[in-house]
C-alpha atoms as a PDB file:
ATOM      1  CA  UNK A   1     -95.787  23.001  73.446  1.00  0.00           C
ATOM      2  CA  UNK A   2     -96.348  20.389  75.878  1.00  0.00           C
ATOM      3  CA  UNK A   3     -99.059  20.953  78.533  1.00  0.00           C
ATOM      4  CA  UNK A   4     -96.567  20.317  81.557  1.00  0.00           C
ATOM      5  CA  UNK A   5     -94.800  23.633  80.559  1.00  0.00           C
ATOM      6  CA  UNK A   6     -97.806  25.501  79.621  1.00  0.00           C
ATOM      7  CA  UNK A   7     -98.246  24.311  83.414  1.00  0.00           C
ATOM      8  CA  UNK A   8     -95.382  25.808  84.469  1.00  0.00           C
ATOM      9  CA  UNK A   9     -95.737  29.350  81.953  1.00  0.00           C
ATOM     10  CA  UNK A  10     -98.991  29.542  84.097  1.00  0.00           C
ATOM     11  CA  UNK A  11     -98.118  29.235  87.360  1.00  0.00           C
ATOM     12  CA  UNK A  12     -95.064  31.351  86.977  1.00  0.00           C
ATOM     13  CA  UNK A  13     -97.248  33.882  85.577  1.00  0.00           C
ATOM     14  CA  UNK A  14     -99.425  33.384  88.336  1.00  0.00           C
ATOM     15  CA  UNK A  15     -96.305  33.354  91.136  1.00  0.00           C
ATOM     16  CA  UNK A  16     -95.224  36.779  89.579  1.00  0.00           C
ATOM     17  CA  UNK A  17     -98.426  38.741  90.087  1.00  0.00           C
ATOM     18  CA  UNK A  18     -99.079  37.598  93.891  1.00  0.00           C
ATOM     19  CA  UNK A  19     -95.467  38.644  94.207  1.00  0.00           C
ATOM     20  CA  UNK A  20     -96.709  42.150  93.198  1.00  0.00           C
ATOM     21  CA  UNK A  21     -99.626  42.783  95.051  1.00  0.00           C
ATOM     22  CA  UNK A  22     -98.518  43.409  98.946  1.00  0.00           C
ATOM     23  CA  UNK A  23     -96.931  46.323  97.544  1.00  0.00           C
ATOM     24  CA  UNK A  24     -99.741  47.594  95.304  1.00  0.00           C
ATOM     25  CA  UNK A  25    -101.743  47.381  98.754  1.00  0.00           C
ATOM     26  CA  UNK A  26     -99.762  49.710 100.570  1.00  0.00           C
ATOM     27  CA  UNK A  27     -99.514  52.207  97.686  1.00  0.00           C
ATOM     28  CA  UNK A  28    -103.427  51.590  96.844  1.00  0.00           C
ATOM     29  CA  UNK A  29    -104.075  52.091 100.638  1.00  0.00           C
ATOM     30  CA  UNK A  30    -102.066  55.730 100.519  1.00  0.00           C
ATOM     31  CA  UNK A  31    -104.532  56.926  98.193  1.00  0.00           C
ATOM     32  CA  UNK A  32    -108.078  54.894  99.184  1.00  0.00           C
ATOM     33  CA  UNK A  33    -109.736  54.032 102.417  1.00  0.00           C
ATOM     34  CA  UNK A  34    -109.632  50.001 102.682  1.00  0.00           C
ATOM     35  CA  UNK A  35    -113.322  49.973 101.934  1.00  0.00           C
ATOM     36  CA  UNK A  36    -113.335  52.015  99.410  1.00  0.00           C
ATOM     37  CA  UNK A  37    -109.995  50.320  97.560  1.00  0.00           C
ATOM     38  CA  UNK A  38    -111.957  46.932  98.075  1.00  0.00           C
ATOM     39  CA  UNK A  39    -115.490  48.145  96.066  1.00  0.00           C
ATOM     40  CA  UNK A  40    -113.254  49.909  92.797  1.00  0.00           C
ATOM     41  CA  UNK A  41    -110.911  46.923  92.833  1.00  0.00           C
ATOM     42  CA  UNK A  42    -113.372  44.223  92.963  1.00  0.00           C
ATOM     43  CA  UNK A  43    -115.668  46.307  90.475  1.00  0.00           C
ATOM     44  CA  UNK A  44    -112.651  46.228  87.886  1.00  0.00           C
ATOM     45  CA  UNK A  45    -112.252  41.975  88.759  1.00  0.00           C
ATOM     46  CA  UNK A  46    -115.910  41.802  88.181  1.00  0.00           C
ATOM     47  CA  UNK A  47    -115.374  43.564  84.473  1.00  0.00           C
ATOM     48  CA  UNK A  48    -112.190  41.569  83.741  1.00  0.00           C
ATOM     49  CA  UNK A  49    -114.200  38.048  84.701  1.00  0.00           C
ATOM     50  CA  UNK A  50    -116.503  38.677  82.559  1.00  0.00           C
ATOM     51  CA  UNK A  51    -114.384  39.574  79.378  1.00  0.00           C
ATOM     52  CA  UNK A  52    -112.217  36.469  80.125  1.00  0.00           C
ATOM     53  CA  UNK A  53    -116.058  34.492  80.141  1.00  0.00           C
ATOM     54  CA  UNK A  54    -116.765  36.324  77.029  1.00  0.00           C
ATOM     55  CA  UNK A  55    -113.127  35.261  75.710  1.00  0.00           C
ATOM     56  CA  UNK A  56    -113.372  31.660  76.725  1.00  0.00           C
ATOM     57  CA  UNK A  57    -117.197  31.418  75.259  1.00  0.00           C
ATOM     58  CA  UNK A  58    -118.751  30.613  78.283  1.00  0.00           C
ATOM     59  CA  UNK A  59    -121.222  32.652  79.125  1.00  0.00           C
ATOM     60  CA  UNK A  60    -123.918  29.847  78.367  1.00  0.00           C
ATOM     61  CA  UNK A  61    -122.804  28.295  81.520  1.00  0.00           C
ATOM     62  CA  UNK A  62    -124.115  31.346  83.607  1.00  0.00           C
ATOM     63  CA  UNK A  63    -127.825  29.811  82.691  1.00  0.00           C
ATOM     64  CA  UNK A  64    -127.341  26.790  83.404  1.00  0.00           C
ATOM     65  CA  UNK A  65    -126.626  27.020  86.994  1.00  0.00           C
ATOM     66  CA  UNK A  66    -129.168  25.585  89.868  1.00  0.00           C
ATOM     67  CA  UNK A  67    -130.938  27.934  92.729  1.00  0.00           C
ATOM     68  CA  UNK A  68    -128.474  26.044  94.618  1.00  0.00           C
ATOM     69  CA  UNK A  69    -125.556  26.943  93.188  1.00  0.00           C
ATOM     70  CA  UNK A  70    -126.603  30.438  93.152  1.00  0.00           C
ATOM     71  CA  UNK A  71    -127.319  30.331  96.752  1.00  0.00           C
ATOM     72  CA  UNK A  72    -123.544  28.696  97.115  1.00  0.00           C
ATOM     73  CA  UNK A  73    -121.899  31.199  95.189  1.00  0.00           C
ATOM     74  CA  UNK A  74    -124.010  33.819  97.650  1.00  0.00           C
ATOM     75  CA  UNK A  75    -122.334  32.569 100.774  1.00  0.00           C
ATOM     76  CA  UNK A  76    -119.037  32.313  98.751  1.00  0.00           C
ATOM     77  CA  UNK A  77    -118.838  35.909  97.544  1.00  0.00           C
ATOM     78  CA  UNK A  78    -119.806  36.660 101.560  1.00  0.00           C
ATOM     79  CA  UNK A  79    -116.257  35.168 102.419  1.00  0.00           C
ATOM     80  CA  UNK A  80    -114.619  36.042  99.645  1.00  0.00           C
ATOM     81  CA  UNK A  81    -114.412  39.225  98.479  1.00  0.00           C
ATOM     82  CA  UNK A  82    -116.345  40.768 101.038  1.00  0.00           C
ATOM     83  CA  UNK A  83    -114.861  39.502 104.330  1.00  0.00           C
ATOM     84  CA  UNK A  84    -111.594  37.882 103.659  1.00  0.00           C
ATOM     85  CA  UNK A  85    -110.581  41.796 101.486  1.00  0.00           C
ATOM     86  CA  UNK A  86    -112.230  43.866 104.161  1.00  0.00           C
ATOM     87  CA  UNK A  87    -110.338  42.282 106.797  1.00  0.00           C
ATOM     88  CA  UNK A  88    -106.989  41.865 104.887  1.00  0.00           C
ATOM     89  CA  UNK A  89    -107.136  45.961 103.367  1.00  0.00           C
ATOM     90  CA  UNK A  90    -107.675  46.911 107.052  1.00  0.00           C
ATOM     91  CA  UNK A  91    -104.704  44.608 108.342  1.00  0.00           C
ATOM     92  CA  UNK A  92    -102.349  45.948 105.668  1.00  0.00           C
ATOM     93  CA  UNK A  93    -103.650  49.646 106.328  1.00  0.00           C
ATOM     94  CA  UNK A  94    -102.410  48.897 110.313  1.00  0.00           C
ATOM     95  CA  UNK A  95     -99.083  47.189 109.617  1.00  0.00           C
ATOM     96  CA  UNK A  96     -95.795  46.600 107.772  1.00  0.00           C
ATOM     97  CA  UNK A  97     -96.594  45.162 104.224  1.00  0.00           C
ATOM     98  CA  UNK A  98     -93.832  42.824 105.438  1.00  0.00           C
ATOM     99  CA  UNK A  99     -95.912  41.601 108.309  1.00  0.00           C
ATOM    100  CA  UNK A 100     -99.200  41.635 106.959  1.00  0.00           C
ATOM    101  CA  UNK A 101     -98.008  39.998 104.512  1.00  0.00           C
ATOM    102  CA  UNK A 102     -96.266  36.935 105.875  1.00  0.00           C
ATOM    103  CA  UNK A 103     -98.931  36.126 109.032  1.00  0.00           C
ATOM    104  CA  UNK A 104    -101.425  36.035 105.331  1.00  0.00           C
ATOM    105  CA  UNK A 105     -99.458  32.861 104.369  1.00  0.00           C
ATOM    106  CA  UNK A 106    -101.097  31.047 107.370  1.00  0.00           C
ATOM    107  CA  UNK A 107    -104.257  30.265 105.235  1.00  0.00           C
ATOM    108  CA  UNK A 108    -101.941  26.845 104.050  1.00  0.00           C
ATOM    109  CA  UNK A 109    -102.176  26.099 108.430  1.00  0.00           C
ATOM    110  CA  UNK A 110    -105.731  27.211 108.391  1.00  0.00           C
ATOM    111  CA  UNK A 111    -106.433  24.841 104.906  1.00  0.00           C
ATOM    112  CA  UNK A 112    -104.941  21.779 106.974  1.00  0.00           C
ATOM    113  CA  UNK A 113    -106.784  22.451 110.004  1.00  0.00           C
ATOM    114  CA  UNK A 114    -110.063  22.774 108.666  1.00  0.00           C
ATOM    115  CA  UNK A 115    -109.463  20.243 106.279  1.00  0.00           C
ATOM    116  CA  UNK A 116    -110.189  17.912 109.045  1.00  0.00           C
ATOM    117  CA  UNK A 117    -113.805  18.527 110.509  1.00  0.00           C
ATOM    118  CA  UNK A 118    -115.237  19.282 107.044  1.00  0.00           C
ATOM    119  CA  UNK A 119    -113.755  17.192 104.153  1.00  0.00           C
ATOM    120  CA  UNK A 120    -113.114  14.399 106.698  1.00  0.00           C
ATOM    121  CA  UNK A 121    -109.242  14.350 106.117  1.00  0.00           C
ATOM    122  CA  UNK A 122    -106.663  12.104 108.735  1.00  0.00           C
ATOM    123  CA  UNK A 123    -103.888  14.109 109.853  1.00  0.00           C
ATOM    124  CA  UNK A 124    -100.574  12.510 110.579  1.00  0.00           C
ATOM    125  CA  UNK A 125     -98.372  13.617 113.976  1.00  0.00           C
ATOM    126  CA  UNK A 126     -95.522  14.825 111.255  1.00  0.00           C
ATOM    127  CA  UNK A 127     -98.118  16.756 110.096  1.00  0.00           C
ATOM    128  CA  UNK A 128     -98.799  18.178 113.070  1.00  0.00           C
ATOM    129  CA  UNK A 129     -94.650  19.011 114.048  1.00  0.00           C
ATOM    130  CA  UNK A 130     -94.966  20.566 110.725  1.00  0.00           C
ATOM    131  CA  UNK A 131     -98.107  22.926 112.174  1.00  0.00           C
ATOM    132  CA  UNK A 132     -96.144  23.764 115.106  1.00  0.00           C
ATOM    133  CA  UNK A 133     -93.104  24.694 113.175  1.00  0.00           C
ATOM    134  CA  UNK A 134     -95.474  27.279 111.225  1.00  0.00           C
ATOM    135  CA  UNK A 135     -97.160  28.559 114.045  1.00  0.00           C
ATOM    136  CA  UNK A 136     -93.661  29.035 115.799  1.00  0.00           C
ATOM    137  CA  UNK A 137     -92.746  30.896 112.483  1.00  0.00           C
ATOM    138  CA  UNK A 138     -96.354  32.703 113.477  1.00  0.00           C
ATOM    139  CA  UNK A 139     -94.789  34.189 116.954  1.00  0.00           C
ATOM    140  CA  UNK A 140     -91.742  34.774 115.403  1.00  0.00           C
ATOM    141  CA  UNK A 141     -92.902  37.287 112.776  1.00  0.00           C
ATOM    142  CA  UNK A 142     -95.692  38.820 115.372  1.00  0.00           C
ATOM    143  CA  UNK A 143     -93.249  39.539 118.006  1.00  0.00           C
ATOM    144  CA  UNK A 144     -89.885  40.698 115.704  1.00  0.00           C
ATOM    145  CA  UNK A 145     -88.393  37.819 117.071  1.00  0.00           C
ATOM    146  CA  UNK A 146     -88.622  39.359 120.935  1.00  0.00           C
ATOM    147  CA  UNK A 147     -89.958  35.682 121.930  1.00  0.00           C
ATOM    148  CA  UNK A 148     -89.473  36.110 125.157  1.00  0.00           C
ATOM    149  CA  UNK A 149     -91.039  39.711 125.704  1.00  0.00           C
ATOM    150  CA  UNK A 150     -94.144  38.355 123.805  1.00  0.00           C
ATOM    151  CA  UNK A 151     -94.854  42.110 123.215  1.00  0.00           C
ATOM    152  CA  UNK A 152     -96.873  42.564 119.415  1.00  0.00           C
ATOM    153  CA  UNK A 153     -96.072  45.758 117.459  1.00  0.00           C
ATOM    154  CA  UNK A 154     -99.680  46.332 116.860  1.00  0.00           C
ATOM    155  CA  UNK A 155    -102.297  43.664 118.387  1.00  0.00           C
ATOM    156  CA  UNK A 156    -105.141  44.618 116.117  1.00  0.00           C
ATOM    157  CA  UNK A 157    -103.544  44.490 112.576  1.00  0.00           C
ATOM    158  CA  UNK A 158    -101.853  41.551 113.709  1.00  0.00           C
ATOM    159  CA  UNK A 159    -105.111  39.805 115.071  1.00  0.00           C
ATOM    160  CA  UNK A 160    -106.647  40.825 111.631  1.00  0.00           C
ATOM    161  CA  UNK A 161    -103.949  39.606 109.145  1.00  0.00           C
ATOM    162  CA  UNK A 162    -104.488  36.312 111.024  1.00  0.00           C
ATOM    163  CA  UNK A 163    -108.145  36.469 111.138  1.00  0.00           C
ATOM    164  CA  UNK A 164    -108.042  37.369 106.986  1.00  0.00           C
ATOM    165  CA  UNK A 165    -106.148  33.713 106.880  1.00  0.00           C
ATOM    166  CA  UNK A 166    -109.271  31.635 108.833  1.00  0.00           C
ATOM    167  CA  UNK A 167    -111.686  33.279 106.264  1.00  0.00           C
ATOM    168  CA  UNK A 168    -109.577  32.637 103.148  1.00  0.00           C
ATOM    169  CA  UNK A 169    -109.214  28.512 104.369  1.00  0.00           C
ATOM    170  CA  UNK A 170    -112.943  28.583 105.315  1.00  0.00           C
ATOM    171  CA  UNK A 171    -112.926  29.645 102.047  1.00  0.00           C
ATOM    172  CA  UNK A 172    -110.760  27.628  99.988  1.00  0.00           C
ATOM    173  CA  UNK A 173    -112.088  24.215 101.932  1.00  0.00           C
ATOM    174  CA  UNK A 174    -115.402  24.899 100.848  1.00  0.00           C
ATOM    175  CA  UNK A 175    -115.134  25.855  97.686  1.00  0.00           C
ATOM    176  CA  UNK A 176    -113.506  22.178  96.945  1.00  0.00           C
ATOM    177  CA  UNK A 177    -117.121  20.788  97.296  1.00  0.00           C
ATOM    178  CA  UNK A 178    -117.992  22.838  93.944  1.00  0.00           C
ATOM    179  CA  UNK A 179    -117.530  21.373  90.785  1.00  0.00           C
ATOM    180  CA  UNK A 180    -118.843  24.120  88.758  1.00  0.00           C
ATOM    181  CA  UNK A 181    -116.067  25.732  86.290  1.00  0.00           C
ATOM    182  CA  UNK A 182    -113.682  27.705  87.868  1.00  0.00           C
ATOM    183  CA  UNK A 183    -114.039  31.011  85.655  1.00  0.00           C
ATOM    184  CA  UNK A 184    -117.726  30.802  86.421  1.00  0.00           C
ATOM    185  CA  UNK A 185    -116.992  30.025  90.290  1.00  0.00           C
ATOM    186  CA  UNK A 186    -115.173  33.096  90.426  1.00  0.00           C
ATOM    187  CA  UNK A 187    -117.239  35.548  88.276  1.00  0.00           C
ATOM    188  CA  UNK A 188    -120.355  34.491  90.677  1.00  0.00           C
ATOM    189  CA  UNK A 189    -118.395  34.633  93.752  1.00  0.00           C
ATOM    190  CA  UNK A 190    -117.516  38.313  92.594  1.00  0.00           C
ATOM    191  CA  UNK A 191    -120.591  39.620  91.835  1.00  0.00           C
ATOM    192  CA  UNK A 192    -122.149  38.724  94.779  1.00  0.00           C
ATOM    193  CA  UNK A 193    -119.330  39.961  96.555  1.00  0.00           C
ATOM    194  CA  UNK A 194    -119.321  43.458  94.921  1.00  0.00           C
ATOM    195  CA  UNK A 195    -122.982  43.411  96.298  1.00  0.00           C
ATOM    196  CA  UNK A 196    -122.338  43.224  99.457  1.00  0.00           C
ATOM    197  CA  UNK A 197    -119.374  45.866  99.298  1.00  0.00           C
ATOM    198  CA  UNK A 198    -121.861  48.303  98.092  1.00  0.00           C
ATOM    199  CA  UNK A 199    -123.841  47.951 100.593  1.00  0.00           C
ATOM    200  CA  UNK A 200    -121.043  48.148 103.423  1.00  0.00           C
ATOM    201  CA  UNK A 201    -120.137  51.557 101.917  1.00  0.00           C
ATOM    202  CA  UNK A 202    -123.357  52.792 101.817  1.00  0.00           C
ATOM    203  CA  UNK A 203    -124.093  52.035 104.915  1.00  0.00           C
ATOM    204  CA  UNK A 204    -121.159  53.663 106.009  1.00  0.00           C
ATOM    205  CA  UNK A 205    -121.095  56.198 104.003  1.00  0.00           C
ATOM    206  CA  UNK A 206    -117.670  55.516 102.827  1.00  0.00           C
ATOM    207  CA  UNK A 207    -117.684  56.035  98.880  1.00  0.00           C
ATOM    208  CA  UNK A 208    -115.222  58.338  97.872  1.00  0.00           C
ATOM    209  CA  UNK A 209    -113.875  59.510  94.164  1.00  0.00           C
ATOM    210  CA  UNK A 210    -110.493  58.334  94.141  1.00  0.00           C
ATOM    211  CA  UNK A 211    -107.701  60.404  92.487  1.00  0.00           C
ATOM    212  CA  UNK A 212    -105.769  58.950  88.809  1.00  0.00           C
ATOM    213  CA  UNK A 213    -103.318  57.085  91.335  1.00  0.00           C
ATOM    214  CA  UNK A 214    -105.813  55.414  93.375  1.00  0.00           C
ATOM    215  CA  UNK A 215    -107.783  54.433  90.502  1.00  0.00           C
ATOM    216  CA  UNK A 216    -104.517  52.974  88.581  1.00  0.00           C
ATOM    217  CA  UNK A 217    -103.670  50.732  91.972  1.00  0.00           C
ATOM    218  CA  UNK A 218    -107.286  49.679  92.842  1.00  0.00           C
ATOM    219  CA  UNK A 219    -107.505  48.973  88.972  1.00  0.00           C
ATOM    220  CA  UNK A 220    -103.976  46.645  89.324  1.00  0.00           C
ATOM    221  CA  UNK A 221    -104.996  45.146  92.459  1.00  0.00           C
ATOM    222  CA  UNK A 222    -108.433  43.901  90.453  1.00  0.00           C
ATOM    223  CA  UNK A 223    -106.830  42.558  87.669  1.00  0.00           C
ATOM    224  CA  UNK A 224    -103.655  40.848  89.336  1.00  0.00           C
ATOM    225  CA  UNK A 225    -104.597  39.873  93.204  1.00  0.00           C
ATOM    226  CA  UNK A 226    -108.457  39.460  92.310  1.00  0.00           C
ATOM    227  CA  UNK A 227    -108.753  38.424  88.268  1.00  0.00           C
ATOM    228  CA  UNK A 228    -106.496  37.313  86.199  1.00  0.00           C
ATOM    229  CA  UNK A 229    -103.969  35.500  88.236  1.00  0.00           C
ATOM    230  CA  UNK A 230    -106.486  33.407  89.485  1.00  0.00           C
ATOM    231  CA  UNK A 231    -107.294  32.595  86.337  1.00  0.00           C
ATOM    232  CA  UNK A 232    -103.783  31.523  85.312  1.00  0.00           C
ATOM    233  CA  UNK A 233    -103.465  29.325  88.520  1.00  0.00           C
ATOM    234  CA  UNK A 234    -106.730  27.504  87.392  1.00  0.00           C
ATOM    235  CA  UNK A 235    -104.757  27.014  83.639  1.00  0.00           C
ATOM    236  CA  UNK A 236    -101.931  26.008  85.227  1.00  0.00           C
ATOM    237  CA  UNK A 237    -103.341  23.539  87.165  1.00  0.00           C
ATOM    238  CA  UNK A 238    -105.257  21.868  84.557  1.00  0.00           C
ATOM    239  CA  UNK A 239    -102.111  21.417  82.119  1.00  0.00           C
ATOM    240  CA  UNK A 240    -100.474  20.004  84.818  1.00  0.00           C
ATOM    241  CA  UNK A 241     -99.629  16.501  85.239  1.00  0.00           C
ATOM    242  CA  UNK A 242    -100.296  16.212  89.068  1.00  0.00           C
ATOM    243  CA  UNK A 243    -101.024  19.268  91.686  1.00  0.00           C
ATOM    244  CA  UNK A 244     -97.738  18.902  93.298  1.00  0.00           C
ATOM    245  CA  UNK A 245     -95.964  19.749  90.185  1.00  0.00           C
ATOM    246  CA  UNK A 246     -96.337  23.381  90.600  1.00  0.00           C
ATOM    247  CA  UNK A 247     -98.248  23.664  93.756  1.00  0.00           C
ATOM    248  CA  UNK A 248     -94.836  24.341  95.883  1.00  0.00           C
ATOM    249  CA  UNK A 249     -94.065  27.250  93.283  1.00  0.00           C
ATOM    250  CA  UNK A 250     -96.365  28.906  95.119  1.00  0.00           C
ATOM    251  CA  UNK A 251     -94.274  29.264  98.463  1.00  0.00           C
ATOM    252  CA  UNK A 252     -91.724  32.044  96.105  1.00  0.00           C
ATOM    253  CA  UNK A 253     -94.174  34.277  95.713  1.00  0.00           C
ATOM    254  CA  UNK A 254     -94.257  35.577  99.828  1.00  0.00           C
ATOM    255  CA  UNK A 255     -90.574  35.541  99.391  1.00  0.00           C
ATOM    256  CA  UNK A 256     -90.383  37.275  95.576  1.00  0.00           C
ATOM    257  CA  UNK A 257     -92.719  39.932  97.736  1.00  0.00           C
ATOM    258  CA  UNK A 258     -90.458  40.801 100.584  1.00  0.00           C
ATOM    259  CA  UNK A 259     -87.961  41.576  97.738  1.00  0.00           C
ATOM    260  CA  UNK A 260     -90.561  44.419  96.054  1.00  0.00           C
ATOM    261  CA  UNK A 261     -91.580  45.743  99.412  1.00  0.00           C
ATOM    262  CA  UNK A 262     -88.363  46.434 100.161  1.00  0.00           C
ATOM    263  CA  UNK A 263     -87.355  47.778  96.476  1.00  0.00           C
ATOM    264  CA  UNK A 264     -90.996  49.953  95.822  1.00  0.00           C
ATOM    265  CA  UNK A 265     -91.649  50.694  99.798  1.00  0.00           C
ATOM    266  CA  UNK A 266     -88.198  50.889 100.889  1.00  0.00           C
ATOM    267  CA  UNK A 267     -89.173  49.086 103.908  1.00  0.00           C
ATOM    268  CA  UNK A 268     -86.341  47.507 105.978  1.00  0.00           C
ATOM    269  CA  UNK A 269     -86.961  43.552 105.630  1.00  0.00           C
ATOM    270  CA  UNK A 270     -86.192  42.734 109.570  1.00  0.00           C
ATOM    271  CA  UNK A 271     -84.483  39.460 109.647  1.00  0.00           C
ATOM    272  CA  UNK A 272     -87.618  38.204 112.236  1.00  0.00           C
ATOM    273  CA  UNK A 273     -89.513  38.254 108.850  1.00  0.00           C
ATOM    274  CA  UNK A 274     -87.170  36.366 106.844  1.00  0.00           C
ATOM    275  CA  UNK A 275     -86.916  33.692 109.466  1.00  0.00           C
ATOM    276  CA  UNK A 276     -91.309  33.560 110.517  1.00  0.00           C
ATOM    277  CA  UNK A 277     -91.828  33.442 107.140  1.00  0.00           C
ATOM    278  CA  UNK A 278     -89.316  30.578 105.743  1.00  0.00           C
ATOM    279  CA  UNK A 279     -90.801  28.750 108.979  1.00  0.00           C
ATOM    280  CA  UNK A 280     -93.877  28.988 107.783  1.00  0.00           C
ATOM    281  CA  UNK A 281     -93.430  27.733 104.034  1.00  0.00           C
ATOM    282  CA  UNK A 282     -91.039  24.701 105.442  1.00  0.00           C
ATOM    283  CA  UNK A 283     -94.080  23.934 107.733  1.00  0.00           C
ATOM    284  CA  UNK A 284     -96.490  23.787 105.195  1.00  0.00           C
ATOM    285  CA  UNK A 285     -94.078  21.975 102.177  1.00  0.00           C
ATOM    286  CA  UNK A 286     -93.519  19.269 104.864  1.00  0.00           C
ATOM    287  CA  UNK A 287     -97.198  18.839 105.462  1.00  0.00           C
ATOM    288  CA  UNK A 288     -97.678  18.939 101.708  1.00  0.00           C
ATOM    289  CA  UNK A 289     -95.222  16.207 101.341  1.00  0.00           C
ATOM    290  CA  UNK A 290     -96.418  13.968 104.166  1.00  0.00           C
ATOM    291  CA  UNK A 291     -99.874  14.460 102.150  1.00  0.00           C
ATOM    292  CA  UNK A 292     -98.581  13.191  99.066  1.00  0.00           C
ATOM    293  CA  UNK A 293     -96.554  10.621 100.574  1.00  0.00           C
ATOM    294  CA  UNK A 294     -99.802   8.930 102.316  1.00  0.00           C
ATOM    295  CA  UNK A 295    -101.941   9.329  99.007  1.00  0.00           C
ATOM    296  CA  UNK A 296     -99.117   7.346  96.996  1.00  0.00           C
ATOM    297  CA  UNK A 297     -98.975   4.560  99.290  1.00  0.00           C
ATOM    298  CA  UNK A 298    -102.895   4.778  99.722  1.00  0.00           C
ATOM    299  CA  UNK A 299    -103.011   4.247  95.884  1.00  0.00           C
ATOM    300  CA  UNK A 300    -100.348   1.577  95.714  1.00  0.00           C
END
């Protein structure tokens, strides 16, 4: 088999589990507290990590890494895990999986944005039409297409689901500037992150002994949204020829997940979300393609 379509087995693979996991949240967050879904879910990515280190053979690579690295990984598993999940669980606990959902997909605005003051990127003014056009997609979604009443269904979850999107570009932009292995990257990142989720539910006394149900969705949520899909998206993109090959496969999964929601949840897909959210992706795949378009005749 030719490593373009292992490429492609990958990232569908990959497409197909993050289409899954907005409604494993909801039915996770019917049995589990957000912080408490967060420490059994990561604690099952941790386990699956390390099996798929054990799998690949390397574990060697966990001794080779510098204080610094360590350190890195520290601040890393701070953002995510920890913060970006504690933020998101409690966003999806407060809204419409629909909604929390599709105000998520701004981390690709957030990515561009910070993309700027700390990998030193230009931005072009179609990329920036293309930003507005997302962001309008933004108030769209936020205000059930009541534009003009500007009145949000419910302020905090929404202020959260786009908060969870700033941490997971902070995120993504800085974890660019490490080479390490991505397996590794992620197993470290983990770990330190399942640290400090212990310590938020001890501190707030929030451990609690979920029932078979919880335990089977925290379990899913660990080994599709947190382990192994991540793992396929790194195979995928090292079979592929070029990023852009697969990278706007990506943009079905949001949609792929509005069609599960309303299948599993029975939730009513309002038309406001349809439209936000296919705002959103043509704002970003335009932005994506002005990117590309500037690198080729960079290069030429």
């Amino acid at each position: 088999m030719q490593n373009q379509s292992k490429a492609y087995i990958f990232a569908i693979l990959s497409v197909l589990c993050w289409s899954t996991v907005a409604t494993a949240f909801k039915i996770a967050l019917s049995e589990l507290d957000y912080t408490s879904l967060l420490l059994f879910s990561n604690s099952f990515s941790v386990i699956v990590l390390l099996i798929i280190l054990i799998f690949e053979k390397k574990l060697y690579l966990l001794k080779s890494q510098s204080f610094r690295q360590v350190s890195y990984s520290m601040l890393m598993g701070f953002l995510n895990p920890y913060l970006y999940y504690i933020i998101l669980f409690k966003a999806y606990s407060l809204l419409p999986a629909q909604e929390a959902l599709t105000l998520n997909y701004t981390w690709a605005i957030v990515v561009s944005l910070l993309s700027i003051p700390i990998l030193k990127q230009k931005i072009r003014l179609s990329s920036f039409f293309a930003l507005l056009v997302s962001f309008f997609g933004v108030a769209v979604i936020t205000t059930k297409g009541n534009l003009l009443d500007l009145k949000f269904g419910n302020p905090e979850g929404v202020a959260l689901a786009l908060s969870s999107s700033l941490v997971w570009g902070l995120f993504w932009v800085l974890s660019i500037k490490d080479s390490r292995d991505g397996t590794i990257k992620l197993f470290m990142n983990f770990v330190f992150g399942l640290i400090f989720i212990l310590i938020h539910n001890i501190s707030i006394s929030s451990l609690q002994l979920p029932s078979l149900k919880g335990i089977i969705s925290a379990s899913y949520v660990g080994l599709f949204e947190m382990g192994i899909t991540f793992v396929f998206w790194l195979k995928a993109l090292k079979y592929s020829e070029t990023t852009a090959k697969i990278s706007n496969l990506v943009f079905l999964s949001p949609f792929l997940s509005l069609f599960f929601i309303s299948l599993v949840l029975k939730e009513e897909i309002l038309i406001s979300s349809f439209i936000g959210l296919s705002l959103i992706i043509i704002g970003v795949i335009v932005q994506n393609f002005t990117k590309n378009t500037t690198k080729k005749f960079s290069d030429s």
